[in-house]
PDB file of N, CA and C in Angstrom:
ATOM      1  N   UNK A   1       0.844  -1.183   0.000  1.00  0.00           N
ATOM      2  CA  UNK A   1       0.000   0.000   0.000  1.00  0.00           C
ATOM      3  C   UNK A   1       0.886   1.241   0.000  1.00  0.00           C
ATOM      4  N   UNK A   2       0.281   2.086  -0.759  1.00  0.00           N
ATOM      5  CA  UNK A   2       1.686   3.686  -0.994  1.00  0.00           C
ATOM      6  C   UNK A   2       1.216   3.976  -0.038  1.00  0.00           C
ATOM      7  N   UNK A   3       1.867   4.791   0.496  1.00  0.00           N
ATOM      8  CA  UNK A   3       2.036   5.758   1.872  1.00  0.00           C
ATOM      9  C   UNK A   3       1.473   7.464   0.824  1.00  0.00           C
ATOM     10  N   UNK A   4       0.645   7.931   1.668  1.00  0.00           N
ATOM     11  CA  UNK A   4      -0.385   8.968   0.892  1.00  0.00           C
ATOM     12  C   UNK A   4       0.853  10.329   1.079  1.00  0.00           C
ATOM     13  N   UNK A   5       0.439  11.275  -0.355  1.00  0.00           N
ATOM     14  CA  UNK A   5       1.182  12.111  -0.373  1.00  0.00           C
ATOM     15  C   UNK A   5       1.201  13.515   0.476  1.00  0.00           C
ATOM     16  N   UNK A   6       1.836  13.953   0.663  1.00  0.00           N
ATOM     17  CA  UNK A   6       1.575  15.201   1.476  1.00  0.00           C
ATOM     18  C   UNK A   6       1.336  16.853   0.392  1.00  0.00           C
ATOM     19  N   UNK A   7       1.189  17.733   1.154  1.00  0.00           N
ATOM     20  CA  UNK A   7       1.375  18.692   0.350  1.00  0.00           C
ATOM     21  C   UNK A   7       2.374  19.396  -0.235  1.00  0.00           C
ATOM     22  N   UNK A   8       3.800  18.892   0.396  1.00  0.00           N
ATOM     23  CA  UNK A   8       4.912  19.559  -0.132  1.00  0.00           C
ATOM     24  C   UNK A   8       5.543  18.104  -1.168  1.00  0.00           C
ATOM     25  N   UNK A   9       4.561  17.648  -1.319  1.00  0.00           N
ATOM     26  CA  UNK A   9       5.629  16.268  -2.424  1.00  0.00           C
ATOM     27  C   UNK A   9       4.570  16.329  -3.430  1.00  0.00           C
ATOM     28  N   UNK A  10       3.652  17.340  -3.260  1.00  0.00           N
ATOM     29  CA  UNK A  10       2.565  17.760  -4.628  1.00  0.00           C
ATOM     30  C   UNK A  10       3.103  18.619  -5.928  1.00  0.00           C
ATOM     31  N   UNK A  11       2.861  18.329  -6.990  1.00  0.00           N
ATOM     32  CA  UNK A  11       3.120  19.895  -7.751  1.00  0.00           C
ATOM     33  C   UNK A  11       2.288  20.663  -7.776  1.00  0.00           C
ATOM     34  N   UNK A  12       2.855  21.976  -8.017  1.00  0.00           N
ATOM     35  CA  UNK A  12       2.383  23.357  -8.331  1.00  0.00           C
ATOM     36  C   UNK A  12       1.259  23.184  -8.448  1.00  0.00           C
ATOM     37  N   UNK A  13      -0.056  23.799  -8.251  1.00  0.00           N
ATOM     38  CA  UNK A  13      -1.662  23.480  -8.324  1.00  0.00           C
ATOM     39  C   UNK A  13      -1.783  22.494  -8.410  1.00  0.00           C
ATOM     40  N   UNK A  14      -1.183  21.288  -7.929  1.00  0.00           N
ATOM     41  CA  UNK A  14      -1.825  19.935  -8.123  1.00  0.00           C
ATOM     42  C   UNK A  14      -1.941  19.635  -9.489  1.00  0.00           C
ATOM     43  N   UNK A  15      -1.108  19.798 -10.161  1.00  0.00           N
ATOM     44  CA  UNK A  15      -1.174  18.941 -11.346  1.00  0.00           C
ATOM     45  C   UNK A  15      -0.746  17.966 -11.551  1.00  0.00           C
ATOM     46  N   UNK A  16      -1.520  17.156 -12.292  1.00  0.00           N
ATOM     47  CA  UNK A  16      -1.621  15.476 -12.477  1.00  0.00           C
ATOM     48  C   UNK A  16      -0.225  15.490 -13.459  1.00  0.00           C
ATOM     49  N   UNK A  17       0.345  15.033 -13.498  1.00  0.00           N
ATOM     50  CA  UNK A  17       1.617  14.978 -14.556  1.00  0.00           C
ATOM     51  C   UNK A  17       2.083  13.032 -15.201  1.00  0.00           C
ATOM     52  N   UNK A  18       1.129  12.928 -14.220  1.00  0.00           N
ATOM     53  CA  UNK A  18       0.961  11.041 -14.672  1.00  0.00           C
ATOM     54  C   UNK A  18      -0.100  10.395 -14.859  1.00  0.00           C
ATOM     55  N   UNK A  19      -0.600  10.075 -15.906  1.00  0.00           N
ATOM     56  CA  UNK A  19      -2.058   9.261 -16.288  1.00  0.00           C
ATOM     57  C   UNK A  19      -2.158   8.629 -15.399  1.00  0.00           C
ATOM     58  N   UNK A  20      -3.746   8.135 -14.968  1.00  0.00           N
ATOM     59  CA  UNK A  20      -3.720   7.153 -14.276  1.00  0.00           C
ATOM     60  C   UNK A  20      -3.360   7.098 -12.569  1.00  0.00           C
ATOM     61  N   UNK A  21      -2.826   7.980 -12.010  1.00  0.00           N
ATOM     62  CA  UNK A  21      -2.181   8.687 -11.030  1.00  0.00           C
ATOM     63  C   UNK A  21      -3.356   9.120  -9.989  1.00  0.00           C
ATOM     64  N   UNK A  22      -4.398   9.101 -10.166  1.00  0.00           N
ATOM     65  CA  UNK A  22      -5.332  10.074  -9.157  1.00  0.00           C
ATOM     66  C   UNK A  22      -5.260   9.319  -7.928  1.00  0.00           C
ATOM     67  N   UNK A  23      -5.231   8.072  -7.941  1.00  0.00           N
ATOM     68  CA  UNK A  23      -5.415   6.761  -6.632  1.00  0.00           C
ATOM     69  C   UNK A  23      -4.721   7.614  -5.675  1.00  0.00           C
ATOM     70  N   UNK A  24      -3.263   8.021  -5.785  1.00  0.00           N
ATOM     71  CA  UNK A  24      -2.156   8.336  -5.431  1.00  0.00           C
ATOM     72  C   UNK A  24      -2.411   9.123  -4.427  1.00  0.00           C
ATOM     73  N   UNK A  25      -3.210  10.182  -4.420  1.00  0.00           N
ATOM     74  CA  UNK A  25      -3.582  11.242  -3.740  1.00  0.00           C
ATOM     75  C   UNK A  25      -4.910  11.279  -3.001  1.00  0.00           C
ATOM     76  N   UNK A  26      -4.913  10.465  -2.130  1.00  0.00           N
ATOM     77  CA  UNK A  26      -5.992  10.557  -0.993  1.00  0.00           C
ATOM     78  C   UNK A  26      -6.118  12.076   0.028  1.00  0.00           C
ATOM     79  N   UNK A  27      -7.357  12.577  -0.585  1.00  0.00           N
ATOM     80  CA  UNK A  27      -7.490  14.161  -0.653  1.00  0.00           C
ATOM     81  C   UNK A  27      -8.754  14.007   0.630  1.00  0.00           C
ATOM     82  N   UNK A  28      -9.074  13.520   1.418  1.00  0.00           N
ATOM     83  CA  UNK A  28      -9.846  13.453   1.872  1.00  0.00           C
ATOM     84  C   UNK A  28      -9.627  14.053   3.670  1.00  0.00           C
ATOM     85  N   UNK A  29      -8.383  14.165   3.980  1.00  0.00           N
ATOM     86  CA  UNK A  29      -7.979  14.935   5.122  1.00  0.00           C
ATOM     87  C   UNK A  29      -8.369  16.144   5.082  1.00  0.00           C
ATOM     88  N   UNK A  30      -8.009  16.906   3.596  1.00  0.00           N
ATOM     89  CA  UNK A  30      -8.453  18.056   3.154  1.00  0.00           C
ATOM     90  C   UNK A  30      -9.785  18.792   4.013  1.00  0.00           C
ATOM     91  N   UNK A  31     -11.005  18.132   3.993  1.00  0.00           N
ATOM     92  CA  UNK A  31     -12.697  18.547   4.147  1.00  0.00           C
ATOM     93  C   UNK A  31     -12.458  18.943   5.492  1.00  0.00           C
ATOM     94  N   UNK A  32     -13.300  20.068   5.999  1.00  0.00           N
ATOM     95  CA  UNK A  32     -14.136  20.569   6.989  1.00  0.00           C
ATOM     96  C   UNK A  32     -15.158  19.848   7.451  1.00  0.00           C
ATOM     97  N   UNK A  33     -15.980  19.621   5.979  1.00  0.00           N
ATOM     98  CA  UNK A  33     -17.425  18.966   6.206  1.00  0.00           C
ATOM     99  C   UNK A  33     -17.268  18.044   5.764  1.00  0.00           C
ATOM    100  N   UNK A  34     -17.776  16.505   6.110  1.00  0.00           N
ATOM    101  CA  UNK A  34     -18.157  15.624   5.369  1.00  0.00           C
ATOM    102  C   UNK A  34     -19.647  15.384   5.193  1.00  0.00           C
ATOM    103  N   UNK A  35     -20.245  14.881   4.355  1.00  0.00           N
ATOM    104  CA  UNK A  35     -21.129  14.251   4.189  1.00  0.00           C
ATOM    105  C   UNK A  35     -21.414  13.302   4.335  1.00  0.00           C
ATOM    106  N   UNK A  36     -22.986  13.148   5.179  1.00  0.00           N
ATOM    107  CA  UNK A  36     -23.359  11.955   5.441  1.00  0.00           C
ATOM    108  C   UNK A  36     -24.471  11.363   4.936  1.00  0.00           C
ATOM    109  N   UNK A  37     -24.767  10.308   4.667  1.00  0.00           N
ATOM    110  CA  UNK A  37     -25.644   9.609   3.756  1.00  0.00           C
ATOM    111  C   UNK A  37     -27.019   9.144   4.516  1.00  0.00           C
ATOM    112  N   UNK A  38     -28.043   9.810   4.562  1.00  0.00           N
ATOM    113  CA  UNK A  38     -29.227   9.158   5.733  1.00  0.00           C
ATOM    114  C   UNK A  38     -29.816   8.126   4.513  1.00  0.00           C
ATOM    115  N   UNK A  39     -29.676   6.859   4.340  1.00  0.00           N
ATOM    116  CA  UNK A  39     -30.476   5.912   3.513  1.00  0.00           C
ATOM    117  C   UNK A  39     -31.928   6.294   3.603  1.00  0.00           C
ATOM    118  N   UNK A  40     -32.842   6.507   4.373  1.00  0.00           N
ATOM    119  CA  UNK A  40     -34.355   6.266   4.350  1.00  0.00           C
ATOM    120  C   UNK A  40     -34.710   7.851   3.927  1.00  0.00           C
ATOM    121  N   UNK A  41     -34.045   8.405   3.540  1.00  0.00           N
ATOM    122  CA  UNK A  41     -34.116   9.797   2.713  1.00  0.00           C
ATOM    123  C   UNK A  41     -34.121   9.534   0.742  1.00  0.00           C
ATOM    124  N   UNK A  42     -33.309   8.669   0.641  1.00  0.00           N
ATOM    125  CA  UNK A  42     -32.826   8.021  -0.286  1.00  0.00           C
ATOM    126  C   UNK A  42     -33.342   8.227  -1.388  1.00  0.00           C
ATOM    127  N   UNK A  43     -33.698   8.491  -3.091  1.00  0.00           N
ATOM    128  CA  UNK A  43     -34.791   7.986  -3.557  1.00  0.00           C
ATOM    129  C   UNK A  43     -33.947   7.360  -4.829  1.00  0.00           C
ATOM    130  N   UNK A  44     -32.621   7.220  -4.531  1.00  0.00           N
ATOM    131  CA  UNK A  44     -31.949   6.333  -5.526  1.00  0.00           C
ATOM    132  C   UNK A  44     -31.746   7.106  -7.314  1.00  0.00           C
ATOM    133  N   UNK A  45     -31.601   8.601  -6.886  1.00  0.00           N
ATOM    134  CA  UNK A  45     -31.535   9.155  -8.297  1.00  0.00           C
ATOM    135  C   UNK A  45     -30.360   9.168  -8.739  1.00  0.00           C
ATOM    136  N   UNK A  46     -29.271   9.120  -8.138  1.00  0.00           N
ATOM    137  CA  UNK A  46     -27.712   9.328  -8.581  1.00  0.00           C
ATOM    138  C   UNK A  46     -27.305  10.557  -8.802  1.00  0.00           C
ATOM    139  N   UNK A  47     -28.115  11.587  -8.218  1.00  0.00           N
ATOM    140  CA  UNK A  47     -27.615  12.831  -8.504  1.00  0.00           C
ATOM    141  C   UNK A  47     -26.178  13.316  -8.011  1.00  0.00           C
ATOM    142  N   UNK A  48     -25.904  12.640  -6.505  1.00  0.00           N
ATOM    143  CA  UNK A  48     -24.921  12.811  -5.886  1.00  0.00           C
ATOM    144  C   UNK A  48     -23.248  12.205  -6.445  1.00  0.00           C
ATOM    145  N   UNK A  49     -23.826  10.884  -7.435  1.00  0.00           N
ATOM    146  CA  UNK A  49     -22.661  10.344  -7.865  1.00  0.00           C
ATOM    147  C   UNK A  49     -22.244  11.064  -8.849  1.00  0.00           C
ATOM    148  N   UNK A  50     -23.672  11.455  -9.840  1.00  0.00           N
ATOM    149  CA  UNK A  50     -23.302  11.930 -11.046  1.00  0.00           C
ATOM    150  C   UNK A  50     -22.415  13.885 -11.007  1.00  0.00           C
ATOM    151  N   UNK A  51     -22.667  14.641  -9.935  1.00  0.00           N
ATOM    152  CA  UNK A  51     -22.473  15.530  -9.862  1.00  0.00           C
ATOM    153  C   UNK A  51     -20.812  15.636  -8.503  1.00  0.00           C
ATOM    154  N   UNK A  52     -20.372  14.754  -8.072  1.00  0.00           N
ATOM    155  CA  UNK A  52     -19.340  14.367  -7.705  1.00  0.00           C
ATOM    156  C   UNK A  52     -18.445  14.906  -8.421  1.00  0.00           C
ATOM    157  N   UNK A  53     -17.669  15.724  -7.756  1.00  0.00           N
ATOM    158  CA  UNK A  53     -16.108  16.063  -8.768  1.00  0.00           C
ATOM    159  C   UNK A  53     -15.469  15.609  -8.626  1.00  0.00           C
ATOM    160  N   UNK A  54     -15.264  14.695  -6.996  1.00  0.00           N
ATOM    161  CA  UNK A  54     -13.950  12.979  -7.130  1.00  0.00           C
ATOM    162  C   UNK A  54     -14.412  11.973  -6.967  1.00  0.00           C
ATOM    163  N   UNK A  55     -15.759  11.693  -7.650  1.00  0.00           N
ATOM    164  CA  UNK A  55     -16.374  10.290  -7.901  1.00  0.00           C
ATOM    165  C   UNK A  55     -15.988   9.499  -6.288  1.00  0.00           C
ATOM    166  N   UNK A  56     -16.375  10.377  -5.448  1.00  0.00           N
ATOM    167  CA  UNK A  56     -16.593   9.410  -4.066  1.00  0.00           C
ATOM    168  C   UNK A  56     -17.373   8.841  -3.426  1.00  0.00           C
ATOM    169  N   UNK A  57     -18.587   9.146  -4.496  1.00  0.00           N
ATOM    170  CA  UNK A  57     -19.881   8.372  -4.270  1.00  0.00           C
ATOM    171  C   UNK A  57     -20.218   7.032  -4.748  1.00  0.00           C
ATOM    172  N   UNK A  58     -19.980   5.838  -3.937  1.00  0.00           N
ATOM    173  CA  UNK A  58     -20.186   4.270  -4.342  1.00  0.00           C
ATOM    174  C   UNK A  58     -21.373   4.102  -4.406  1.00  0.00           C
ATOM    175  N   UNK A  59     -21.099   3.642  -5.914  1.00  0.00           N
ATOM    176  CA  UNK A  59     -22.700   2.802  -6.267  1.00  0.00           C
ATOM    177  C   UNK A  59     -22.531   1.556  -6.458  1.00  0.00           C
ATOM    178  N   UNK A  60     -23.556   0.527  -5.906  1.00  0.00           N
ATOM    179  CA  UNK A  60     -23.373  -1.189  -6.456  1.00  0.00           C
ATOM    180  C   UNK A  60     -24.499  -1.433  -7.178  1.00  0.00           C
ATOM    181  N   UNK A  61     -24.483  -2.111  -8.044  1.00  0.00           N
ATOM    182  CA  UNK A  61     -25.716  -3.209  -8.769  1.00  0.00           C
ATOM    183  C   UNK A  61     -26.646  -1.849  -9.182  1.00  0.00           C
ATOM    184  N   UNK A  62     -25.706  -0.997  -9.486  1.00  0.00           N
ATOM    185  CA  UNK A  62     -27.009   0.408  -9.649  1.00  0.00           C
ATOM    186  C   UNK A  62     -27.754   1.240  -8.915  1.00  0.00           C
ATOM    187  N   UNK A  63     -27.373   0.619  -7.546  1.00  0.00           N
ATOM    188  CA  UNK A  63     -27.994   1.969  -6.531  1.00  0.00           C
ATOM    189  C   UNK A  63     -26.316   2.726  -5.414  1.00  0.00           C
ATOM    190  N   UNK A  64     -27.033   3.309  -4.903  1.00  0.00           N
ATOM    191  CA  UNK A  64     -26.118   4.329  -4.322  1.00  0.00           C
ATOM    192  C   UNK A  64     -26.132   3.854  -3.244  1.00  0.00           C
ATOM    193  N   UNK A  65     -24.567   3.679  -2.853  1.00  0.00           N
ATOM    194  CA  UNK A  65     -24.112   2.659  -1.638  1.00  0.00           C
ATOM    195  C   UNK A  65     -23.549   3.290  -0.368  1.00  0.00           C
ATOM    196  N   UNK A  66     -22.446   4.196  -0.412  1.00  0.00           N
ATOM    197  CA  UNK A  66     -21.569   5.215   0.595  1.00  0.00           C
ATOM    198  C   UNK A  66     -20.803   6.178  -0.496  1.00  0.00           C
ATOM    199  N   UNK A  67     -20.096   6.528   0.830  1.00  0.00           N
ATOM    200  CA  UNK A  67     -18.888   7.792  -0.037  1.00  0.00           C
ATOM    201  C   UNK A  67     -17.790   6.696   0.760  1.00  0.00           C
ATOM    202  N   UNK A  68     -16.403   7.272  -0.433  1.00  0.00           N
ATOM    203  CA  UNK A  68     -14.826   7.187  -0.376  1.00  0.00           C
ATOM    204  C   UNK A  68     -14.327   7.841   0.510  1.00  0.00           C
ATOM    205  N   UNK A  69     -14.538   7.910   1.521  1.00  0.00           N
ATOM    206  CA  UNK A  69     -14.383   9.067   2.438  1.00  0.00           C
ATOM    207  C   UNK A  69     -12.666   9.147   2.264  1.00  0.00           C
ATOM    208  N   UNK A  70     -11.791   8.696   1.429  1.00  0.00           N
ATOM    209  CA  UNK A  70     -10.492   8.796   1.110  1.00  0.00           C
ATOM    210  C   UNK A  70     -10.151  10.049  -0.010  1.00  0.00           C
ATOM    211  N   UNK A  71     -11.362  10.125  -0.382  1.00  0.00           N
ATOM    212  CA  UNK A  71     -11.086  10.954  -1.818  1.00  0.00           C
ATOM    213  C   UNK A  71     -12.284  12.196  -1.513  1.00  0.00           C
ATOM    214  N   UNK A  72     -12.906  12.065  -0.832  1.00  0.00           N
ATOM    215  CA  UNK A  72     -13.988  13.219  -0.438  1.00  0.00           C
ATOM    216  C   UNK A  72     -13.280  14.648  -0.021  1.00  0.00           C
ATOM    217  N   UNK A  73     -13.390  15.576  -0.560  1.00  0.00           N
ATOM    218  CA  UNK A  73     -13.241  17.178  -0.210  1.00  0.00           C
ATOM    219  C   UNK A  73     -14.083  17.920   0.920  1.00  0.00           C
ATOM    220  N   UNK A  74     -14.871  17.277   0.756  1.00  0.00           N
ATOM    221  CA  UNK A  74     -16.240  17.982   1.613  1.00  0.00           C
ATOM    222  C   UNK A  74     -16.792  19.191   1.109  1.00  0.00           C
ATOM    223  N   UNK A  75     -16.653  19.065  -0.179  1.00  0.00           N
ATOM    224  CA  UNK A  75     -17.544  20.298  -1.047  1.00  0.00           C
ATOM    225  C   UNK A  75     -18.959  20.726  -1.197  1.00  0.00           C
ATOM    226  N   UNK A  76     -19.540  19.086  -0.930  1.00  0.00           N
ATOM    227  CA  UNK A  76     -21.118  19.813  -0.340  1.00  0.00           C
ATOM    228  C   UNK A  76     -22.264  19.593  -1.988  1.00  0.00           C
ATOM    229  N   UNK A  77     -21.121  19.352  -2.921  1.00  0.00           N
ATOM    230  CA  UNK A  77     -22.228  19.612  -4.419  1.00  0.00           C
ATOM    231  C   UNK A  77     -22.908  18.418  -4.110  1.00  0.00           C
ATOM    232  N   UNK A  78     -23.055  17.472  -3.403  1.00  0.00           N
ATOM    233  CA  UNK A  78     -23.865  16.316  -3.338  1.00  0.00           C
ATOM    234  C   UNK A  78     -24.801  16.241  -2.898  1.00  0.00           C
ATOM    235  N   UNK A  79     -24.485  17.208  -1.459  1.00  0.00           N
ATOM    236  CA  UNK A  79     -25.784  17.677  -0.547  1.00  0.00           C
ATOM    237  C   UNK A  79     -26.512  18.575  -1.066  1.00  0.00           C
ATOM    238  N   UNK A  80     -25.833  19.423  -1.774  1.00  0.00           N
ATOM    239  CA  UNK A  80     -26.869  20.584  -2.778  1.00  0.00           C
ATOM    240  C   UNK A  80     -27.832  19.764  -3.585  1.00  0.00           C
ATOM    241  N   UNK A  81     -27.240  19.136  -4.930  1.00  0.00           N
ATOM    242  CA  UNK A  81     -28.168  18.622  -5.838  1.00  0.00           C
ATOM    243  C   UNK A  81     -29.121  17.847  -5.366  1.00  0.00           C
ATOM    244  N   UNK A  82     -28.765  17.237  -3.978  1.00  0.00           N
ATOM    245  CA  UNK A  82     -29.508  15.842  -3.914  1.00  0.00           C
ATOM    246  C   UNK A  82     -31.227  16.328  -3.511  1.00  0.00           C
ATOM    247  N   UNK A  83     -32.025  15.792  -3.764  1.00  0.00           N
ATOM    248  CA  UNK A  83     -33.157  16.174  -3.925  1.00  0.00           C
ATOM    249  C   UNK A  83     -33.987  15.340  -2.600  1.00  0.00           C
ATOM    250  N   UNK A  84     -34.162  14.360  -2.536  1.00  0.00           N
ATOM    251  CA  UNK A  84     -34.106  13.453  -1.263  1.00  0.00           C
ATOM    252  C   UNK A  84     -35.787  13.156  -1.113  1.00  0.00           C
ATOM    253  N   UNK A  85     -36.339  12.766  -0.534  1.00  0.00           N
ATOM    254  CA  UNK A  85     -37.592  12.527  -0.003  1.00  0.00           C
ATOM    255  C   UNK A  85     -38.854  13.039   0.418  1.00  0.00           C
ATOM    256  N   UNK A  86     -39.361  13.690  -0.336  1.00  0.00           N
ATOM    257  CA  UNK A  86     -40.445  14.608   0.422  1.00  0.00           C
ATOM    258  C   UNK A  86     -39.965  15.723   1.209  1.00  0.00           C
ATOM    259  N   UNK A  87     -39.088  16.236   0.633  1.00  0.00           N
ATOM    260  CA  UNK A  87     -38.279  17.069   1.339  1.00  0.00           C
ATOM    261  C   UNK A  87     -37.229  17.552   2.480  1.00  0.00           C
ATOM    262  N   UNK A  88     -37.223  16.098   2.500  1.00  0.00           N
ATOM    263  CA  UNK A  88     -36.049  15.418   3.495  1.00  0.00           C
ATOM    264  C   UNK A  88     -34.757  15.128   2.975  1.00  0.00           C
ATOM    265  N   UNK A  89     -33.577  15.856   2.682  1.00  0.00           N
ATOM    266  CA  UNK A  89     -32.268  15.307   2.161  1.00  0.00           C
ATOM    267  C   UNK A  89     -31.708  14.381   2.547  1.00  0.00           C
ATOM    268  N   UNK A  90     -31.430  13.428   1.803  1.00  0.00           N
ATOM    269  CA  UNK A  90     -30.718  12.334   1.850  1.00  0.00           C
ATOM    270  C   UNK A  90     -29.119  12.413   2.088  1.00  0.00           C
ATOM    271  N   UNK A  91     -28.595  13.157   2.290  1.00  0.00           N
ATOM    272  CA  UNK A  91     -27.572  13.741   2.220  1.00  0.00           C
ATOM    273  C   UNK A  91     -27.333  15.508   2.738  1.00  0.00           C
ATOM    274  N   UNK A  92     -26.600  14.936   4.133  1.00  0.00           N
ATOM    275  CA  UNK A  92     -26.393  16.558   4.588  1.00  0.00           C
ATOM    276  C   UNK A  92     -24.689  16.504   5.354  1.00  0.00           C
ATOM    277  N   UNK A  93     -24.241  17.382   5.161  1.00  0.00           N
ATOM    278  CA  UNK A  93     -23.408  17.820   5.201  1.00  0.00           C
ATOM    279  C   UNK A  93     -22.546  17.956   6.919  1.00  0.00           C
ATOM    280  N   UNK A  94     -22.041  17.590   7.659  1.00  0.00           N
ATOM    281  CA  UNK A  94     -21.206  17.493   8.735  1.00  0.00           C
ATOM    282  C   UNK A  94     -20.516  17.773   9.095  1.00  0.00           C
ATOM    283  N   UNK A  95     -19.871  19.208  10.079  1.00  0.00           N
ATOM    284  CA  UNK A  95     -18.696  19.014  10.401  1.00  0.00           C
ATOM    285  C   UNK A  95     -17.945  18.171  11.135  1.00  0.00           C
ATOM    286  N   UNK A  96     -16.793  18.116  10.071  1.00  0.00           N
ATOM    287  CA  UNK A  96     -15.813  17.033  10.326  1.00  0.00           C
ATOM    288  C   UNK A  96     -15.332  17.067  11.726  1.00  0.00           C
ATOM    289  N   UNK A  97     -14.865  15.395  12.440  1.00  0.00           N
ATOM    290  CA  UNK A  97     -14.547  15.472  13.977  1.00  0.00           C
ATOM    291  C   UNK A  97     -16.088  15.245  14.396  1.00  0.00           C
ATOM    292  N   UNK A  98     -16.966  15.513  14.261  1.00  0.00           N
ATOM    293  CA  UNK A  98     -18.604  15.345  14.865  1.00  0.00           C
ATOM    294  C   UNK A  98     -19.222  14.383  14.561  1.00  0.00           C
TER     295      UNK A  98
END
């Protein structure tokens, strides 16, 4: 298993300079907030996976399973789009440590 990179063994804005390379960088210390997933909110649209900017939203057999909490930012676009249940979000947002 690689030992995760830090910020001074990054380049300049984080640029990718190796295909294939994203694994490498477990960005998920990064977040304030994480997001948390209430299932019985749920209504199984994929908005959260599809609108993901580091695809940390696991889906199996076609429904929506957890987050990567390795690769999560805590940016929140998941909890925004997600539309959820009768007006209940399926997805809200946490500060991190809580």
């Amino acid at each position: 298993m690689m030992k995760p990179k830090g910020w001074r063994e990054l380049t300049p804005g984080a640029v990718i300079l190796e295909a294939g390379n994203a694994v490498e960088f477990k960005t998920g210390s990064w977040r304030a907030f994480r997001p948390v997933w209430r299932e019985e909110n749920c209504i199984q649209c994929l908005f959260c996976w599809l609108y993901c900017p580091d695809m940390a939203v696991i889906v199996r057999d076609g429904k929506r399973a957890d987050f990567n909490y390795d690769y999560c930012k805590g940016c929140g676009i998941c909890a925004l789009e997600c539309p959820g249940k009768k007006g209940n979000k399926a997805i809200i947002m946490q500060e991190e440590g809580k």
